[in-house]
Protein backbone atom coordinates (compact mmCIF):
# COMPACT_ATOMS: atom_id res chain seq x y z
CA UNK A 1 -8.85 3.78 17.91
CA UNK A 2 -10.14 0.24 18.82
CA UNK A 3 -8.70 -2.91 17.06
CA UNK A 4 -10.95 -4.76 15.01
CA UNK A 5 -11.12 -8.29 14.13
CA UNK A 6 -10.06 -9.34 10.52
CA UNK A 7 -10.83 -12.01 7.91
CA UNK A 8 -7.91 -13.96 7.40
CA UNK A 9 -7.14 -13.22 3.56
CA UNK A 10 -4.07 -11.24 4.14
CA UNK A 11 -4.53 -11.12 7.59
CA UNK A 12 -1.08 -10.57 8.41
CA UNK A 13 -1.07 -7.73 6.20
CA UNK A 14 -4.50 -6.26 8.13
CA UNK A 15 -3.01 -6.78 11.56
CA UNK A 16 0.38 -5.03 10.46
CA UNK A 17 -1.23 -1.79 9.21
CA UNK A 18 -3.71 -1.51 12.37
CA UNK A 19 -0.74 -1.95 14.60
CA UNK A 20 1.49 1.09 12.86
CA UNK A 21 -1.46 3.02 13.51
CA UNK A 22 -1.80 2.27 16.71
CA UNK A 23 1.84 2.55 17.08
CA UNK A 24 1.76 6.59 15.48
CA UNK A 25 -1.10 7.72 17.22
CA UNK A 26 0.52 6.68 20.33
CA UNK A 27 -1.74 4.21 21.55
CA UNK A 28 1.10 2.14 21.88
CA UNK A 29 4.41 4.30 23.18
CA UNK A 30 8.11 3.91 22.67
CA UNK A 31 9.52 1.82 24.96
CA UNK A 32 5.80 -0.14 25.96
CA UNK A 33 5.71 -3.50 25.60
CA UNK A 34 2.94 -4.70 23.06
CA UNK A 35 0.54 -7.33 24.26
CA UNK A 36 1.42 -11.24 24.00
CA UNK A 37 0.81 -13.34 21.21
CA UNK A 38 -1.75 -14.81 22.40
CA UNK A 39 -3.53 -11.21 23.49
CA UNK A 40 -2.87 -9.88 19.94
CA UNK A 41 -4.44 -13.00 18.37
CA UNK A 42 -7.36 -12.81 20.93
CA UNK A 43 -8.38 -9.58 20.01
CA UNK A 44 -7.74 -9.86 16.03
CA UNK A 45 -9.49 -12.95 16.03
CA UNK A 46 -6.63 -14.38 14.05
CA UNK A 47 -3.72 -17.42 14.64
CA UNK A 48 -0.78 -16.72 16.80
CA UNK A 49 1.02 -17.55 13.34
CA UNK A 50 -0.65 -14.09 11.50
CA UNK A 51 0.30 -12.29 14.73
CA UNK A 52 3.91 -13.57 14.73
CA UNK A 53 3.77 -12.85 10.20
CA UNK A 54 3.00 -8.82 11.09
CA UNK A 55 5.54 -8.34 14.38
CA UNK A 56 7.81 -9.62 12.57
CA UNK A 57 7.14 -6.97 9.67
CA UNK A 58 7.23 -4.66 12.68
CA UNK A 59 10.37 -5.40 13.52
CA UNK A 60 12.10 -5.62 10.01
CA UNK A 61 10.25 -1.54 9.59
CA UNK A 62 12.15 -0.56 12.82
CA UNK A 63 8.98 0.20 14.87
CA UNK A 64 9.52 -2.60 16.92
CA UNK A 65 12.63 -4.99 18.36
CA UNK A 66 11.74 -8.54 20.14
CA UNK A 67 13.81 -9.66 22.79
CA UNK A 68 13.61 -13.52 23.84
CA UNK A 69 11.52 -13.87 26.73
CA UNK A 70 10.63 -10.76 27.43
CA UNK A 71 8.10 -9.95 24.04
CA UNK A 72 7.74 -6.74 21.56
CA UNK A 73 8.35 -3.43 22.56
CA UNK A 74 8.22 -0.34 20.56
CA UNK A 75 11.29 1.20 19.17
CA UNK A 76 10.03 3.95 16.91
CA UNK A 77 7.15 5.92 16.28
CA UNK A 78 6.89 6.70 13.23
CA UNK A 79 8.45 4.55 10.03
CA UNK A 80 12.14 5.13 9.34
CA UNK A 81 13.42 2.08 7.14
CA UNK A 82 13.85 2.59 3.65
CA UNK A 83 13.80 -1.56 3.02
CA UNK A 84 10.10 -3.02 1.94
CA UNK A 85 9.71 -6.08 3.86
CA UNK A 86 12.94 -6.20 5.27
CA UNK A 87 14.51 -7.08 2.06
CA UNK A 88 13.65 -4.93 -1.12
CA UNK A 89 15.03 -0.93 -1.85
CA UNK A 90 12.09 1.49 -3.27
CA UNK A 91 14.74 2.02 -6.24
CA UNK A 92 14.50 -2.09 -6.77
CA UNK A 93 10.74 -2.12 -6.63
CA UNK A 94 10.60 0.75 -9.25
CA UNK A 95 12.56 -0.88 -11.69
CA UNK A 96 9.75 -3.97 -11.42
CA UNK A 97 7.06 -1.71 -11.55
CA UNK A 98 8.18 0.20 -14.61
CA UNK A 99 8.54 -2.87 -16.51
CA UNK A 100 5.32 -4.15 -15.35
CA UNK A 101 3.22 -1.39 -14.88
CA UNK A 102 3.83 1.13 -17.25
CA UNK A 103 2.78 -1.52 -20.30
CA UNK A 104 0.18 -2.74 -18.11
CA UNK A 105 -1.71 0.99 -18.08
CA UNK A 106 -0.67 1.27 -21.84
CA UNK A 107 -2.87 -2.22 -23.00
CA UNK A 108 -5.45 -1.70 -19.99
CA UNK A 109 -6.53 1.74 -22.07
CA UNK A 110 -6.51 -0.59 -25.49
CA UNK A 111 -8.79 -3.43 -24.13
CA UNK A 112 -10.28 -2.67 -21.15
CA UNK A 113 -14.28 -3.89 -20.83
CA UNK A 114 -17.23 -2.24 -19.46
CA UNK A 115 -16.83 -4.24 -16.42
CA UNK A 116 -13.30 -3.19 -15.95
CA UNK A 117 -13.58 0.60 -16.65
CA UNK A 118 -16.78 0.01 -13.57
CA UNK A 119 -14.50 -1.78 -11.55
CA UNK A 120 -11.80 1.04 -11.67
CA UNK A 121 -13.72 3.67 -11.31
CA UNK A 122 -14.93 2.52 -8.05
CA UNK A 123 -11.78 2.06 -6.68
CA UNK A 124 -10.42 4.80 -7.26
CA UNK A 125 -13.76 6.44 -5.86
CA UNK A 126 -13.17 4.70 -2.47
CA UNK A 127 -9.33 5.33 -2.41
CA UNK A 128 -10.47 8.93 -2.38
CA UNK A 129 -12.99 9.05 -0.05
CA UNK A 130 -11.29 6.60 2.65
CA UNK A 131 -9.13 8.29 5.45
CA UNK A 132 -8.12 5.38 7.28
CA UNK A 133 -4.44 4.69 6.03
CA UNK A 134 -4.63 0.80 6.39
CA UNK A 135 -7.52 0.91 4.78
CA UNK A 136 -6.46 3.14 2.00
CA UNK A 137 -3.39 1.35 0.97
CA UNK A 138 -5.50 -2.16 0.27
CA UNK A 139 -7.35 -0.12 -2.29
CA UNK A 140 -4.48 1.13 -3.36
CA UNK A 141 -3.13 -2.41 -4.38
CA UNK A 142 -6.43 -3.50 -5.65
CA UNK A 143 -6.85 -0.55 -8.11
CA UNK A 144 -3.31 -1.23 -9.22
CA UNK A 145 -4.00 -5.18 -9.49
CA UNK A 146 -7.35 -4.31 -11.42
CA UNK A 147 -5.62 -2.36 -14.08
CA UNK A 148 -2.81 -4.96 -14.86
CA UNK A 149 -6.31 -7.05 -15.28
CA UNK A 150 -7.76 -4.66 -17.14
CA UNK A 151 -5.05 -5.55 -19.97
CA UNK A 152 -6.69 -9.35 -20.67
CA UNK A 153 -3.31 -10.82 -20.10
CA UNK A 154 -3.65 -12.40 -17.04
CA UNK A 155 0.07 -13.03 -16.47
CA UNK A 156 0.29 -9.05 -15.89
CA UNK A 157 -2.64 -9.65 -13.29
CA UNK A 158 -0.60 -12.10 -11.77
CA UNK A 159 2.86 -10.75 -11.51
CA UNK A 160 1.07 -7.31 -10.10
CA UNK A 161 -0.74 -9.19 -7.55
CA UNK A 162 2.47 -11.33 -6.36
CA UNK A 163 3.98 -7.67 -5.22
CA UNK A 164 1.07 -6.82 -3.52
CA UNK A 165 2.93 -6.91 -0.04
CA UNK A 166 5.56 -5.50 -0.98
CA UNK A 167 3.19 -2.17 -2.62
CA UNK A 168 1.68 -1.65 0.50
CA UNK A 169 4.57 -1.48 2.63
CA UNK A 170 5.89 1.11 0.54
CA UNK A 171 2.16 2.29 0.38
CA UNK A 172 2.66 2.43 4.09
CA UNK A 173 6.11 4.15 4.08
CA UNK A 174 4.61 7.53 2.28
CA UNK A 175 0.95 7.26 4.66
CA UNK A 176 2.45 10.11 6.79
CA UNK A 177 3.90 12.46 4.60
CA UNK A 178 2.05 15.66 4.08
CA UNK A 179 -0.53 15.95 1.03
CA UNK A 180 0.23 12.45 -0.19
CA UNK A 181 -2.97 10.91 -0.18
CA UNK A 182 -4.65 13.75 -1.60
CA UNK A 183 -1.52 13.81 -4.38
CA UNK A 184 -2.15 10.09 -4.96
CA UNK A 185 -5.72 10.51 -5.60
CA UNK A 186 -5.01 12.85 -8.43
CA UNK A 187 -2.46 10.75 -9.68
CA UNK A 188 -5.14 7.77 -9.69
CA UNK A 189 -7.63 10.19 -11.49
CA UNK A 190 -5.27 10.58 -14.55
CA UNK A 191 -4.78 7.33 -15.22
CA UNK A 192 -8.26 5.98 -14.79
CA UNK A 193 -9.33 9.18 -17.16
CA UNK A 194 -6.68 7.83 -19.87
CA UNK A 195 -7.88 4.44 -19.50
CA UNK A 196 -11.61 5.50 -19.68
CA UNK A 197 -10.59 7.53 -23.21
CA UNK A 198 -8.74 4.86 -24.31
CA UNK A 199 -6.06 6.48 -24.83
CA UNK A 200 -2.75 4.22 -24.25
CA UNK A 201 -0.19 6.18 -24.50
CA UNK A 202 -1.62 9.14 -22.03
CA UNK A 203 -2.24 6.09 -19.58
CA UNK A 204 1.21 4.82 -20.13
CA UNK A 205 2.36 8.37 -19.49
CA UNK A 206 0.19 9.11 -16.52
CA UNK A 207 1.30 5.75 -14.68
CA UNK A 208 5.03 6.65 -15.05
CA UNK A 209 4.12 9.65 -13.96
CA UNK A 210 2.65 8.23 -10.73
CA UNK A 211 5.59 5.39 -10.55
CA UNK A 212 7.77 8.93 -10.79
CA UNK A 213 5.95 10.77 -7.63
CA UNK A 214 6.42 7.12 -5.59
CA UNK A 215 9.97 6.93 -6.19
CA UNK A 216 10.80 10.49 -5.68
CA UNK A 217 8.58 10.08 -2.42
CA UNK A 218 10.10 6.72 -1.65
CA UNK A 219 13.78 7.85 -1.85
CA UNK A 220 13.21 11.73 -0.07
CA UNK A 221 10.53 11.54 2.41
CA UNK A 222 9.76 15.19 0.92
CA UNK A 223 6.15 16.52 1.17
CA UNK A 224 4.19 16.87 -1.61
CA UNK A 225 2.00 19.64 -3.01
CA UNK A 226 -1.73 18.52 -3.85
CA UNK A 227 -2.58 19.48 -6.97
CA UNK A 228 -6.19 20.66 -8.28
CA UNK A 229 -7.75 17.10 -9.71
CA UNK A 230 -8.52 17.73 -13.13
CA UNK A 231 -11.43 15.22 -15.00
């Protein structure tokens, strides 16, 4: 894997997910010492300020520890907190995104435009057919940002999209366990197909349903069984 330079909208975000990778592949070791500031922001083509945003993300996951003087090294490879960002529990977030969420899917099914149900569609297309896990969880975020837009409320849009961060690094927390991706993808599919029929309460069911898999996921670490995608 080679790092590639990022825009800056959510930069930090970008940089964070390509180093985990390159962290779990083992690029990157326990016990090596990452590259400076300054080295990291060379090659990401980003400030020393979006490089110091994701180590310390790094740190607050447990994959790395900073010691003064001496830089980043790499404590863990693979992710082992159970605290988004540093701060939040999964069982925190999921009360949020119940409340938030669950209505949003509901209205999104009663309103939702041509341009929206497009929109959707194609997200969830490319959340399917995209393997790279930093890649996958931005979509991830985006599909469930475009469906609290998909209500017309654009306070639901809002409040969605000021947890982004905080969805992907749970996003990022369930990236290596067995069959989720594929799971996820299913899980996508029977919302979208809800919304697409219009049908609110199926979507409303479909999206706990989802919010339901993430939490049990979230809290267990236990591998999932891919289901056959129905349409």
């Amino acid at each position: 894997m080679t790092i590639r330079p990022v825009e800056q909208r959510r930069a930090s975000e970008v940089v964070r997910a390509q180093l985990i990778e390159l962290i779990e592949s083992g690029h990157y070791a326990v016990n090596d010492r990452l590259p400076s500031e300054a080295e990291l922001a060379q090659s990401f083509s980003v400030s020393r300020s979006v490089i110091r945003e994701a180590l310390h993300s790094l740190n607050a996951l447990g994959l790395t520890r900073s010691h003064a003087g001496k830089g980043t090294f790499v404590a863990s490879d693979h992710l082992s907190s159970r605290l988004l960002m540093g701060r939040y529990l999964p069982a925190q977030l999921g009360e949020i995104r119940r409340a938030l969420e669950v209505p949003s899917a509901r209205l999104a099914a009663e309103r939702r435009t041509a341009a929206d149900l497009k929109k959707l569609q194609q997200l969830v297309q490319r959340f399917g057919a995209t393997p790279e896990p930093g890649k996958r969880i931005e979509i991830d975020a985006d599909l469930h940002i475009g469906i609290a837009a998909a209500t017309g409320n654009p306070l639901f849009e809002l409040l969605v999209g000021d947890l982004r961060q905080v969805l992907q690094d749970q996003a990022l927390t369930l990236t290596k366990i067995e069959g989720r991706a594929e799971q996820a993808d299913v899980e996508h599919q029977r919302i979208l197909d809800a919304i697409v029929a219009g049908d609110g309460a199926a979507a409303a069911a479909a999206m706990e349903a989802h919010l339901d898999s993430v939490a049990a996921l979230s809290e267990e670490g236990q591998p999932v069984v891919p289901s056959r995608r129905s349409r």
